[in-house]
N, C-alpha and C. Protein backbone atom coordinates (compact mmCIF):
# COMPACT_ATOMS: atom_id res chain seq x y z
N UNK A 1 24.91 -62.58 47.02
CA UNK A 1 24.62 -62.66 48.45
C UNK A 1 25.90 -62.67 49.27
N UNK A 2 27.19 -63.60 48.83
CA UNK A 2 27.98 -62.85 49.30
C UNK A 2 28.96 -62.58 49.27
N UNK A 3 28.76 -61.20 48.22
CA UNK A 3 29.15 -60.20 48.56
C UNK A 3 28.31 -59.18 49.75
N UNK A 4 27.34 -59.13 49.64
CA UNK A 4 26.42 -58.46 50.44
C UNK A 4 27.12 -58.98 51.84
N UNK A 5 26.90 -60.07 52.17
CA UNK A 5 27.86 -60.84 53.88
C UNK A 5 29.11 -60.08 53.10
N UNK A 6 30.05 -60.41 53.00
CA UNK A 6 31.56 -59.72 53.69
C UNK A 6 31.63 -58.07 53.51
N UNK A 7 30.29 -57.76 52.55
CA UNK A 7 30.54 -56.21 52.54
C UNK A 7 30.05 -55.28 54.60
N UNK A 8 29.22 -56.72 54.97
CA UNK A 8 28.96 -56.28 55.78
C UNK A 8 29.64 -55.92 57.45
N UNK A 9 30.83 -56.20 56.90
CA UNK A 9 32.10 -56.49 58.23
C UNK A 9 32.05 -56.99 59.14
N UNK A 10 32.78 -56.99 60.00
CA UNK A 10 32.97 -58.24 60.86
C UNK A 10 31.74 -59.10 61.62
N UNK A 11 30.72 -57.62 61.81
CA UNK A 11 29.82 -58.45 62.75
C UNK A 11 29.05 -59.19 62.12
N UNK A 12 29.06 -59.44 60.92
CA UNK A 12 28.34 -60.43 59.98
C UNK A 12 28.38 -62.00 60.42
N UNK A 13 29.53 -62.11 61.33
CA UNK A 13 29.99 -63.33 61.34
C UNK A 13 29.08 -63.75 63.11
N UNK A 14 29.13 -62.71 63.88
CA UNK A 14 28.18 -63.03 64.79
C UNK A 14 26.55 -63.64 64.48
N UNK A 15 26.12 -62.51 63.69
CA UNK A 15 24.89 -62.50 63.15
C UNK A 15 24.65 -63.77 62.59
N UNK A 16 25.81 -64.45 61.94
CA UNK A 16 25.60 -65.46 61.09
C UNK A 16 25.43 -66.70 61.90
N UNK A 17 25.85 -66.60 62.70
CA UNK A 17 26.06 -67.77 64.69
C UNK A 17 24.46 -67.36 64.87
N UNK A 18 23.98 -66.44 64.83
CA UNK A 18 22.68 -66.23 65.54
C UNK A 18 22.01 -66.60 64.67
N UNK A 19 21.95 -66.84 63.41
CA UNK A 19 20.52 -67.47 62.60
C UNK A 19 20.90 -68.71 62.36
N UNK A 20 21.77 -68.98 62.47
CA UNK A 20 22.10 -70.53 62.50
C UNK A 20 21.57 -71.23 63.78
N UNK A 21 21.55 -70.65 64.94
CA UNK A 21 21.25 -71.04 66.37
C UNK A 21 19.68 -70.79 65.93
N UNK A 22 19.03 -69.91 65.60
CA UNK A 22 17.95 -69.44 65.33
C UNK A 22 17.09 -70.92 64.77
N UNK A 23 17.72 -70.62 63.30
CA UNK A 23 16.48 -72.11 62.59
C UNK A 23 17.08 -73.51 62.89
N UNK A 24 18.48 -73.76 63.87
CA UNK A 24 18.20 -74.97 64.83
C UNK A 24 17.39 -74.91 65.79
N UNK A 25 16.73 -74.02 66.35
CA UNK A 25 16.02 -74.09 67.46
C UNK A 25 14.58 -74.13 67.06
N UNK A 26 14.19 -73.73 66.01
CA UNK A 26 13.07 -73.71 65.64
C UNK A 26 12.53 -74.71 64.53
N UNK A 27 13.56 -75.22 63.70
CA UNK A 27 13.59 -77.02 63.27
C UNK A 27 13.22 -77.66 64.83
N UNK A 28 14.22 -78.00 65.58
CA UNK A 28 13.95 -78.60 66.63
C UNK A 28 12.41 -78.82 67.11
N UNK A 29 11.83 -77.38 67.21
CA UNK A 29 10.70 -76.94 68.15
C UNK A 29 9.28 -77.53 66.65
N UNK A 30 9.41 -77.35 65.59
CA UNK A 30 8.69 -77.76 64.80
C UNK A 30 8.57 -79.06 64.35
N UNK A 31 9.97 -79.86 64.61
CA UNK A 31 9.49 -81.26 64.42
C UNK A 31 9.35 -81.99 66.30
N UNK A 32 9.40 -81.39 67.22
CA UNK A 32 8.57 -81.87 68.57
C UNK A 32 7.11 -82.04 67.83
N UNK A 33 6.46 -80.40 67.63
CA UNK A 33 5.37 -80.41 67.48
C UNK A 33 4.40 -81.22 66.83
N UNK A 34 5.46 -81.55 65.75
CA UNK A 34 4.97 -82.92 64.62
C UNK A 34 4.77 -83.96 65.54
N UNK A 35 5.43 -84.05 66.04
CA UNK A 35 5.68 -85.78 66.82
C UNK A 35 4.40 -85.57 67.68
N UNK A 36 4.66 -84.39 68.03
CA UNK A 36 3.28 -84.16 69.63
C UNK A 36 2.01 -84.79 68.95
N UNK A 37 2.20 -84.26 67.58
CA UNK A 37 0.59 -83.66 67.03
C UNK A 37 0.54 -85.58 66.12
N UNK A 38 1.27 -86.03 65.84
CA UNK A 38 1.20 -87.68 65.61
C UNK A 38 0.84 -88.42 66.44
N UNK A 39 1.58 -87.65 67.99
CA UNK A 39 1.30 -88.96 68.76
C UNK A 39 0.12 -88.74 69.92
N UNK A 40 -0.81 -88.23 69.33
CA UNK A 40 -1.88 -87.83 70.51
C UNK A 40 -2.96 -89.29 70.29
N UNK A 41 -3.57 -89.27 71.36
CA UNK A 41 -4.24 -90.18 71.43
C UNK A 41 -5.83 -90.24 72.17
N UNK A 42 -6.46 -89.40 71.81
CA UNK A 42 -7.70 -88.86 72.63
C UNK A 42 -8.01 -90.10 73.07
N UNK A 43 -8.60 -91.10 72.43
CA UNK A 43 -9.16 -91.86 72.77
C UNK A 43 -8.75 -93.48 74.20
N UNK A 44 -7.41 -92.77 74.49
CA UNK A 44 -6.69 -93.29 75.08
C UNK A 44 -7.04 -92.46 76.59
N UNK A 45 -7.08 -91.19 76.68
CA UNK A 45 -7.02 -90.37 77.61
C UNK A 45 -8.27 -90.62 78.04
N UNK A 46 -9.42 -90.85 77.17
CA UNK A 46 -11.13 -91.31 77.65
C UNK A 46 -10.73 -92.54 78.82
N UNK A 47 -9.78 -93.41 77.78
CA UNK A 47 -9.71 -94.73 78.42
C UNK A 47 -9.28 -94.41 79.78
N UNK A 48 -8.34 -93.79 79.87
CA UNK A 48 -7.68 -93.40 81.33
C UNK A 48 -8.69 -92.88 82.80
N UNK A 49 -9.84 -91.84 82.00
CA UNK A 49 -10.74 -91.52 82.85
C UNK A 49 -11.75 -92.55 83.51
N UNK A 50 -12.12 -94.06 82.27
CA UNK A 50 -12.65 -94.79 82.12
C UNK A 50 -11.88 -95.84 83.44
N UNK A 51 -10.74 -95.80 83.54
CA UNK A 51 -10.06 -97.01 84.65
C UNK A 51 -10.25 -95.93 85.81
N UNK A 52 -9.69 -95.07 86.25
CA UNK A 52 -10.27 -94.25 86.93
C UNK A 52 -11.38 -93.92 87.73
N UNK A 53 -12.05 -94.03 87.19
CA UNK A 53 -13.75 -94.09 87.77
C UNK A 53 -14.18 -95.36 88.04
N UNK A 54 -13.52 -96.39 87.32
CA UNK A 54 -13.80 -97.83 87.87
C UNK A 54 -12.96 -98.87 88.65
N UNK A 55 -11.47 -98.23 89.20
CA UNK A 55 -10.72 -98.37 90.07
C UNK A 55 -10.06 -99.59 89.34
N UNK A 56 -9.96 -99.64 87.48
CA UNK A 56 -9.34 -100.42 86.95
C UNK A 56 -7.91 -99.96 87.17
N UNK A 57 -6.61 -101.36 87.26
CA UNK A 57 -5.36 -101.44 86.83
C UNK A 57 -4.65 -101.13 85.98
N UNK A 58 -3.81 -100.10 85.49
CA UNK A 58 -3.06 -100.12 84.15
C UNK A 58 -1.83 -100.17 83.98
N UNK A 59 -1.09 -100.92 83.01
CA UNK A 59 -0.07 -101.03 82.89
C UNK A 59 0.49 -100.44 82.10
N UNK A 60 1.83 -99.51 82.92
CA UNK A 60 2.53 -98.42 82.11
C UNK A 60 2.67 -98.86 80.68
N UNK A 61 3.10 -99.80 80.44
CA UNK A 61 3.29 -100.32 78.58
C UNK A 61 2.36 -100.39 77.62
N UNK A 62 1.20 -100.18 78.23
CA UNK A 62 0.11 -99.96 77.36
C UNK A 62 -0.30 -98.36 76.97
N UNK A 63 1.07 -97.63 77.44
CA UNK A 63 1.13 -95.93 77.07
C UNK A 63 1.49 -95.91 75.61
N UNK A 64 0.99 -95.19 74.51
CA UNK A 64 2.02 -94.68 73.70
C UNK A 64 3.12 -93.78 74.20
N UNK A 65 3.21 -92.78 73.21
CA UNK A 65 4.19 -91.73 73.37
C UNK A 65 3.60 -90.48 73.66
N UNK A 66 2.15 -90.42 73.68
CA UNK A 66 1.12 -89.18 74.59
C UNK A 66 1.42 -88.69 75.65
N UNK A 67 2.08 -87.19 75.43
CA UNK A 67 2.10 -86.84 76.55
C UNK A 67 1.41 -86.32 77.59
N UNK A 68 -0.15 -86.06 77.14
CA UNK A 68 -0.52 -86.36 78.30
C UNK A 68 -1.10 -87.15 78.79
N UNK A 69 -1.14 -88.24 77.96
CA UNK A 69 -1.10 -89.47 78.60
C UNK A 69 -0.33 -90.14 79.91
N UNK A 70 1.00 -89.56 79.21
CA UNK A 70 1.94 -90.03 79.88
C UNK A 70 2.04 -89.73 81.65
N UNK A 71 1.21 -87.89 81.64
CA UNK A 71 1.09 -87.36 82.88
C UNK A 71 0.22 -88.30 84.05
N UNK A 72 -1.13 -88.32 83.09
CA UNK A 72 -2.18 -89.13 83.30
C UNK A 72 -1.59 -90.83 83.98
N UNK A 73 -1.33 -91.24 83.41
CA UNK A 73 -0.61 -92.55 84.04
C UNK A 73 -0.11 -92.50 85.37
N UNK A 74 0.37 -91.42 85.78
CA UNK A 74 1.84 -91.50 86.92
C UNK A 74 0.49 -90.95 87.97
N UNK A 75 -0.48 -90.79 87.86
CA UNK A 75 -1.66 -90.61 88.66
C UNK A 75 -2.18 -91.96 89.21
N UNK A 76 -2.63 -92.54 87.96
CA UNK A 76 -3.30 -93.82 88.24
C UNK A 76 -1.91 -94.78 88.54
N UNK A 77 -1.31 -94.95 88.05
CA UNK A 77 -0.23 -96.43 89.08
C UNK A 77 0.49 -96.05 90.32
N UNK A 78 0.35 -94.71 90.86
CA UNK A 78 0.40 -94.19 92.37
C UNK A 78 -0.47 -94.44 93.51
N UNK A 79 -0.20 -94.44 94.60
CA UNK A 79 -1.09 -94.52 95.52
C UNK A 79 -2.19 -93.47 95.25
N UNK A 80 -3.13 -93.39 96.40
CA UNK A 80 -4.17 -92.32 96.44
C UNK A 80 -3.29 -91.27 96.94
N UNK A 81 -2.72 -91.16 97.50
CA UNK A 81 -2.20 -89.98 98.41
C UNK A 81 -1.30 -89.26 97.50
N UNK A 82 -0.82 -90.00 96.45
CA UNK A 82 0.92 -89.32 95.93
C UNK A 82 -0.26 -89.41 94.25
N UNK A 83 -1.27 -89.57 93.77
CA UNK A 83 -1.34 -89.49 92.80
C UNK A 83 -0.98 -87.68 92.33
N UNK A 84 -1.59 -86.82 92.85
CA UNK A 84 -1.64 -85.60 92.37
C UNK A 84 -0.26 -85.09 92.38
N UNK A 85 0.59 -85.82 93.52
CA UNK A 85 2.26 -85.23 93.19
C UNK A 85 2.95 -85.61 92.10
N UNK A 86 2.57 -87.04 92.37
CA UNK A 86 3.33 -87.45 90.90
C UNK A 86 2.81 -86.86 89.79
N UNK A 87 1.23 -86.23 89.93
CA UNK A 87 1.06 -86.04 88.18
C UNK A 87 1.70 -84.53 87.89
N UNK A 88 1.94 -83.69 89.09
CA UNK A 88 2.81 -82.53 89.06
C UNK A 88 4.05 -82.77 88.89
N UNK A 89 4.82 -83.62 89.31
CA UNK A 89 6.06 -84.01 88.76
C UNK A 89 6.03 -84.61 87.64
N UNK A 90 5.33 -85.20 86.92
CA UNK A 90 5.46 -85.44 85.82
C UNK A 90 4.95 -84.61 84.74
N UNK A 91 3.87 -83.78 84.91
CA UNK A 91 3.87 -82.23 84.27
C UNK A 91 4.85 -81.74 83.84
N UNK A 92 5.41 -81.09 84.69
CA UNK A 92 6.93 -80.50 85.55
C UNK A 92 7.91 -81.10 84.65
N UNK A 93 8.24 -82.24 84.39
CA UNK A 93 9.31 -82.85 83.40
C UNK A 93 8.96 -82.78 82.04
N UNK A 94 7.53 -82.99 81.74
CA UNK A 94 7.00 -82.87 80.26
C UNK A 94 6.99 -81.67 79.77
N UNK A 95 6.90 -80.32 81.24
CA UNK A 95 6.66 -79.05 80.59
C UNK A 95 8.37 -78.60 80.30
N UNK A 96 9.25 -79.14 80.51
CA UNK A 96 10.46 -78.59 80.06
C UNK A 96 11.34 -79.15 78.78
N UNK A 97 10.51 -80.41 78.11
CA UNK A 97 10.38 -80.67 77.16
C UNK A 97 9.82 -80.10 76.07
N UNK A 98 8.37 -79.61 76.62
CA UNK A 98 7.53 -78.62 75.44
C UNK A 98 8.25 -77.23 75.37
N UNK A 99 9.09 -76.37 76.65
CA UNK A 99 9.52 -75.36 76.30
C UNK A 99 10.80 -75.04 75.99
N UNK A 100 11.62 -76.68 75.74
CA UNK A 100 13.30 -76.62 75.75
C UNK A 100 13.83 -75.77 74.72
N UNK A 101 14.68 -75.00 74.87
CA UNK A 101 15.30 -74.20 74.19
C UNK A 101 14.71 -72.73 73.43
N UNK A 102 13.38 -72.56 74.22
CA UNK A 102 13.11 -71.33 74.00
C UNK A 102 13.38 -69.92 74.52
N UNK A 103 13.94 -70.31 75.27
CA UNK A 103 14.70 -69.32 76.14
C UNK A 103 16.01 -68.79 74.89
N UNK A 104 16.70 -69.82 74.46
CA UNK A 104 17.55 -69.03 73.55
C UNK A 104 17.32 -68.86 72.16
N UNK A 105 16.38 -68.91 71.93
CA UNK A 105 15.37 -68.39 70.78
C UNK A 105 15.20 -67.12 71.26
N UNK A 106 14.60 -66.55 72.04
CA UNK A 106 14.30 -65.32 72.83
C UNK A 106 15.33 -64.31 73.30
N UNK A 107 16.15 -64.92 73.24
CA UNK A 107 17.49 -64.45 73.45
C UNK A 107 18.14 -63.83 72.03
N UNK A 108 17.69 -64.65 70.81
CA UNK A 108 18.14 -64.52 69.69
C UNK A 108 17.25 -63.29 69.59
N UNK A 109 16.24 -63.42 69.62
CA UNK A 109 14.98 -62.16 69.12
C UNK A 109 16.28 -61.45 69.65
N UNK A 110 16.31 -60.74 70.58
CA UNK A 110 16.86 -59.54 71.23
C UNK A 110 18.72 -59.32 71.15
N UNK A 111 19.26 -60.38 70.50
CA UNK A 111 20.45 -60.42 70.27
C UNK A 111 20.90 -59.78 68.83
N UNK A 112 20.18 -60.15 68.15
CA UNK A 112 20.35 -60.48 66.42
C UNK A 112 20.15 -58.33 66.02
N UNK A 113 19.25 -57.77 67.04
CA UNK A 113 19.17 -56.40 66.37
C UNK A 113 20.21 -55.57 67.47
N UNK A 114 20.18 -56.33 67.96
CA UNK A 114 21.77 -55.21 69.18
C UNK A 114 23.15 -55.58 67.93
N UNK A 115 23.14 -56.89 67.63
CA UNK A 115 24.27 -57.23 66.69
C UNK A 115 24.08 -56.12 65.81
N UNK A 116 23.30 -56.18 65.12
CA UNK A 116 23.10 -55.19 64.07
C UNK A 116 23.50 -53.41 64.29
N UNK A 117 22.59 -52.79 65.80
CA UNK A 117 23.01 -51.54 65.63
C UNK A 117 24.34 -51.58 65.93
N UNK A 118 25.06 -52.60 66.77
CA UNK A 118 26.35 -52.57 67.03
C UNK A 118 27.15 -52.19 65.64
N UNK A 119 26.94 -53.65 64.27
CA UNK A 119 27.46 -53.13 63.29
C UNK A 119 27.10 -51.77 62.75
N UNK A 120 26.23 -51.18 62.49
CA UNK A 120 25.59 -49.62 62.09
C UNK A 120 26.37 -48.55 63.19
N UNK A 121 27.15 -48.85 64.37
CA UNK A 121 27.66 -47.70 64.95
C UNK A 121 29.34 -47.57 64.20
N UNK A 122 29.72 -48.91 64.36
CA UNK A 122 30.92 -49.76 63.63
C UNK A 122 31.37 -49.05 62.59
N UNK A 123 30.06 -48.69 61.47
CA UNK A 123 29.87 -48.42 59.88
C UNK A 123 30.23 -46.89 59.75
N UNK A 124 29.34 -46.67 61.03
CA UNK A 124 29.14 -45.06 60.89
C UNK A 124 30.54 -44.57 61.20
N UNK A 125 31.42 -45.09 62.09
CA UNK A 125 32.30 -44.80 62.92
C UNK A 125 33.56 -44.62 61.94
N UNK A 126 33.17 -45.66 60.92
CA UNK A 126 34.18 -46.26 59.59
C UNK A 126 34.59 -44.64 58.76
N UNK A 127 32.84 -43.82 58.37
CA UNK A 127 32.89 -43.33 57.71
C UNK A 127 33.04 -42.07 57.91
N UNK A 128 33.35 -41.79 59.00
CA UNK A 128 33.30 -40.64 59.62
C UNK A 128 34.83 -40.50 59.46
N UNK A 129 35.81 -41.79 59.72
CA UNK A 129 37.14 -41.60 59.99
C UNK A 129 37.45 -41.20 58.33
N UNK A 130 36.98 -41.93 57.22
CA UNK A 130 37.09 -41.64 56.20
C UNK A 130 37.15 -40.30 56.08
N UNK A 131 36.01 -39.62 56.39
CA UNK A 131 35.44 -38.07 55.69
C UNK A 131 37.12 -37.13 56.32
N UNK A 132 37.07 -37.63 57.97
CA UNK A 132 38.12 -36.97 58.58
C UNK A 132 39.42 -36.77 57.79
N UNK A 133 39.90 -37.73 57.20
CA UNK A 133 40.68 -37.92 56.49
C UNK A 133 41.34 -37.27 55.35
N UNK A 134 42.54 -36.14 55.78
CA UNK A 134 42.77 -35.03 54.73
C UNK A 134 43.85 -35.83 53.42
N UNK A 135 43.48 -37.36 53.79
CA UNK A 135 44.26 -37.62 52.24
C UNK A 135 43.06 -37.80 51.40
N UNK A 136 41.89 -37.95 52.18
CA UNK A 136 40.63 -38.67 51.11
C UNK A 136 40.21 -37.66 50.24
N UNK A 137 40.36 -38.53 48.64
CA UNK A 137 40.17 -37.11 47.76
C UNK A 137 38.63 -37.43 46.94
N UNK A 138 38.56 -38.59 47.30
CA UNK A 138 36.81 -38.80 46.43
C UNK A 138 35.67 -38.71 48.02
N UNK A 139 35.19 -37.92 48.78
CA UNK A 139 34.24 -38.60 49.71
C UNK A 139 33.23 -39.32 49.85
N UNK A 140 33.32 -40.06 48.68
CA UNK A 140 32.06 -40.81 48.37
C UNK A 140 32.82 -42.23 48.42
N UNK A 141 34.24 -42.28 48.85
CA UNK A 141 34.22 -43.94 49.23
C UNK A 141 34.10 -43.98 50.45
N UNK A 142 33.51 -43.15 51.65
CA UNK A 142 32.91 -43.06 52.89
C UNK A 142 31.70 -43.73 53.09
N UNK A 143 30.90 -44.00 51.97
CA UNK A 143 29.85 -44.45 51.67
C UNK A 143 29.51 -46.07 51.97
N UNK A 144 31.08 -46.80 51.79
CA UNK A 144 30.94 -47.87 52.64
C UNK A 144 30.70 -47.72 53.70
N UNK A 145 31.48 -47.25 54.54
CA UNK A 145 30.92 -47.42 55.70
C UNK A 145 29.24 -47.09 56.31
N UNK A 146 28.93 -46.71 55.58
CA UNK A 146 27.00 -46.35 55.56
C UNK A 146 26.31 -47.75 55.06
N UNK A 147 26.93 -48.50 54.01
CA UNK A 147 26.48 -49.62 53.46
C UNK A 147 26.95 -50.42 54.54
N UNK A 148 27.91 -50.81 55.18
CA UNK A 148 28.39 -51.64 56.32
C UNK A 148 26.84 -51.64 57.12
N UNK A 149 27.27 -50.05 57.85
CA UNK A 149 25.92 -49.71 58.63
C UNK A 149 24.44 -50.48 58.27
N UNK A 150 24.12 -50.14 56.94
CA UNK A 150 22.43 -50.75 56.87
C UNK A 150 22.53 -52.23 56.79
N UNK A 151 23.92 -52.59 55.67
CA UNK A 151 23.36 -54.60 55.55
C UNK A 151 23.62 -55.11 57.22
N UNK A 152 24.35 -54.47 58.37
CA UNK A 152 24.51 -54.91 59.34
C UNK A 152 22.86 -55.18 60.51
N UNK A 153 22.19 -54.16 60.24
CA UNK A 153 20.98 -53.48 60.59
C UNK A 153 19.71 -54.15 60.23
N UNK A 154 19.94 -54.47 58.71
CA UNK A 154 19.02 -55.74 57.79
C UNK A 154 18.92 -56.56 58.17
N UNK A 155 20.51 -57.38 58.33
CA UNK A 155 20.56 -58.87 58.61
C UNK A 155 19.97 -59.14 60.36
N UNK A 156 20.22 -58.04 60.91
CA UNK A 156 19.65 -58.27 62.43
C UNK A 156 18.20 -58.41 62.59
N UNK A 157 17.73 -57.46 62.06
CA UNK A 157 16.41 -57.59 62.02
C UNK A 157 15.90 -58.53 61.07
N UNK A 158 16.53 -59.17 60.10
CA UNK A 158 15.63 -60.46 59.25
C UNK A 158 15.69 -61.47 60.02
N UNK A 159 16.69 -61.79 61.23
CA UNK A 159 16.84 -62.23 61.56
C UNK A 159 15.70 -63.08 62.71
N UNK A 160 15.61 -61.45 63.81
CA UNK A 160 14.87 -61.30 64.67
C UNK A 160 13.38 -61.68 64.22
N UNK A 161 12.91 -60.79 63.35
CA UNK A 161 11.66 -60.83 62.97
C UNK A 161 11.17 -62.26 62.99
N UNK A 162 11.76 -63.29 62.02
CA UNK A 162 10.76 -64.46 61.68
C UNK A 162 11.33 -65.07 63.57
N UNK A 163 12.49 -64.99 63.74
CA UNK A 163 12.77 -65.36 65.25
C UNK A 163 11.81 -65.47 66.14
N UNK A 164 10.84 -64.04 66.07
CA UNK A 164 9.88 -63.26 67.16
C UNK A 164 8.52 -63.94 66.81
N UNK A 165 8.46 -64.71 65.26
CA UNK A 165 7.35 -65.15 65.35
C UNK A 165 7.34 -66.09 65.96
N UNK A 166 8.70 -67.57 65.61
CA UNK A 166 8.53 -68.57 65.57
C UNK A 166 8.55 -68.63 67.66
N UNK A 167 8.81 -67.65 68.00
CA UNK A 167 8.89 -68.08 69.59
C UNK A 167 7.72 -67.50 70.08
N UNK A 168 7.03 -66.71 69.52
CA UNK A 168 5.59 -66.56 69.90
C UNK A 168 4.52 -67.85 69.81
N UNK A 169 4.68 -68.40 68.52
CA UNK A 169 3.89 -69.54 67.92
C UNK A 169 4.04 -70.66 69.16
N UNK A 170 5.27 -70.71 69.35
CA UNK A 170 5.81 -71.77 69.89
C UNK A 170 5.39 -71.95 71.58
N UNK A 171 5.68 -70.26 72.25
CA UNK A 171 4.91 -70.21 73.25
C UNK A 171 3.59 -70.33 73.36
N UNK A 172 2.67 -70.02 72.17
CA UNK A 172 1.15 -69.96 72.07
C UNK A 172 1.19 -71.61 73.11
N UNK A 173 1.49 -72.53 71.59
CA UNK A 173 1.44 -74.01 72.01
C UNK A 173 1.93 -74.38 73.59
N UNK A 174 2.61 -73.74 73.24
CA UNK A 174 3.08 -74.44 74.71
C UNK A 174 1.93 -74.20 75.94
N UNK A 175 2.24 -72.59 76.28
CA UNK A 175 0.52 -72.62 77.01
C UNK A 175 -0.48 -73.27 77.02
N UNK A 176 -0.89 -73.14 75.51
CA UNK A 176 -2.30 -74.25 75.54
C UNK A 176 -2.10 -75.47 75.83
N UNK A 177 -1.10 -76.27 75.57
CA UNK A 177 -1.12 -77.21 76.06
C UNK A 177 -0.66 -77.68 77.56
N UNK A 178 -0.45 -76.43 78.06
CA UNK A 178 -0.08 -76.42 79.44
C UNK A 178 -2.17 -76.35 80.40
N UNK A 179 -2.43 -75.28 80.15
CA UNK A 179 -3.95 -75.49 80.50
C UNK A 179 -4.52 -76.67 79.86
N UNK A 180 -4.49 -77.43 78.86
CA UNK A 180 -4.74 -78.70 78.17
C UNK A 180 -4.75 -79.72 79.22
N UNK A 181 -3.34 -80.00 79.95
CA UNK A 181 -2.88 -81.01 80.75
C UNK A 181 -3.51 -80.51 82.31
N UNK A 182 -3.34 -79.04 82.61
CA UNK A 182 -3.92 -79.28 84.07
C UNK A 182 -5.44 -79.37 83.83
N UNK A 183 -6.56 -79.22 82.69
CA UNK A 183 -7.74 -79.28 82.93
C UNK A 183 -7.68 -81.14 83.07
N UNK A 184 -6.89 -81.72 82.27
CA UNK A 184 -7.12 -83.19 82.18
C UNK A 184 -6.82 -83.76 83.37
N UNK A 185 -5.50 -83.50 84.00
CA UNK A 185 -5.48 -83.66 85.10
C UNK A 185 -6.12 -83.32 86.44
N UNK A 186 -6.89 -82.12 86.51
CA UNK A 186 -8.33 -82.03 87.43
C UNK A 186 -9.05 -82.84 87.44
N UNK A 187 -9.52 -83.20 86.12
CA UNK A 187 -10.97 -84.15 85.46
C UNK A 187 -9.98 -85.44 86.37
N UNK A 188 -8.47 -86.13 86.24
CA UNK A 188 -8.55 -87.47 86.36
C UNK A 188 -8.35 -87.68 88.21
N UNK A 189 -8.31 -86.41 88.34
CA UNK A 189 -8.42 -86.60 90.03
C UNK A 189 -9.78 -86.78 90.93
N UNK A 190 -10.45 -85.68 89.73
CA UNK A 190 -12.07 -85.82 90.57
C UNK A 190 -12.71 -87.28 90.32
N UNK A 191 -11.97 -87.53 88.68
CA UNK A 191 -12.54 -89.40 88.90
C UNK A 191 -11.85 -90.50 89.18
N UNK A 192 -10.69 -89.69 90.65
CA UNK A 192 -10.25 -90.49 91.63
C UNK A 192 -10.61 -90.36 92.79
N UNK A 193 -11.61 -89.17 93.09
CA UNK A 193 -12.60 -88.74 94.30
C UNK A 193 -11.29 -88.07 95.16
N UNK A 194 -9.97 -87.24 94.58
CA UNK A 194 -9.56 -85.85 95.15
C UNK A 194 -9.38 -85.00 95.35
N UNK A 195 -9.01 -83.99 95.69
CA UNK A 195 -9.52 -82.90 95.63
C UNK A 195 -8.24 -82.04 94.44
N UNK A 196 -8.53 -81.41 93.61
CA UNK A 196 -7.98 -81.31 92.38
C UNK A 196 -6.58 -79.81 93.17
N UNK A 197 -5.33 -80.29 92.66
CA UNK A 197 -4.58 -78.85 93.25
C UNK A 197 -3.47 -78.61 92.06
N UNK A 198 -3.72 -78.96 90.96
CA UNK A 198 -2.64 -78.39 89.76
C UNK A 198 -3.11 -77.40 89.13
């Protein structure tokens, strides 16, 4: 293996920055999800609708780590007037938590195969100077530079590919749980008698 990396020249070493950035970002984004998916609490969020409708008191410390719980809360210990802002501002902070660092995941998708044809022009460019070359007496050690070309081309795209899933997956979740939180948050306004605007 590597040999395969240094046969692949220099830009190997970019490429190698980009999948490293790659499965930190997507470790990251997979153990959120764990935590999300541990720390839900349906039966907590009933409870919330439950004080709500009966103009019960709650005290922030009786939150877990639910986030949308957590939205849910900043509704009910607000006035009537500021409940629906606060639960948009607190959306608003939770949703840049669920989508942190996908932006340069996405970035990677589209980085990792430009790296690549970059190396494959690099390769080609290699072997061409070779062929040119009226001392070269075998033309078949031109051939590196063609091998430069494809492992450069490979590694971009192995790269990208599982990249393109894991930021699709990742956006799926995120959405759904974005419509998740504003349907909950409708439901905890109408059983605060307001008029629902998230």
């Amino acid at each position: 293996m590597a040999e395969i990396f240094f046969a692949g020249g220099p830009v190997m070493y970019p490429l190698l920055l980009c999948s490293v950035i790659s499965l930190a970002v997507i470790f990251d984004r997979t153990f959120f999800w764990l935590r999300y998916r541990n720390g839900r609490r349906p039966e907590l969020i009933t409870q919330l609708y439950s004080y709500a409708k009966n103009g019960q008191q709650i005290a922030p410390d009786d939150i877990n780590p639910d986030l949308i719980a957590r939205v849910l809360l900043e509704g009910l210990i607000s006035t009537r007037d500021e409940a629906s802002w606060r639960m948009q501002q607190a959306g608003a902070k939770e949703a840049s938590k669920v989508t942190r660092n996908l932006g340069v995941l996405n970035t990677m998708v589209s980085l990792a195969p430009l790296l690549g044809i970059f190396g494959t022009v690099l390769g080609i460019i290699e072997s061409f100077q070779l062929l040119g070359d009226a001392s070269l007496i075998d033309p078949i050690a031109a051939s590196g530079g063609l091998a430069q070309a494809l492992i450069t081309t490979a590694f971009g795209l192995g790269i990208a590919m599982p990249s393109l899933i894991a930021y699709k997956v990742f956006q799926s979740k995120a959405e759904k749980l974005r419509f998740e939180l504003e349907a909950h948050a409708t439901e905890l306004e109408l059983s605060l008698g307001l008029n629902p605007v998230m």
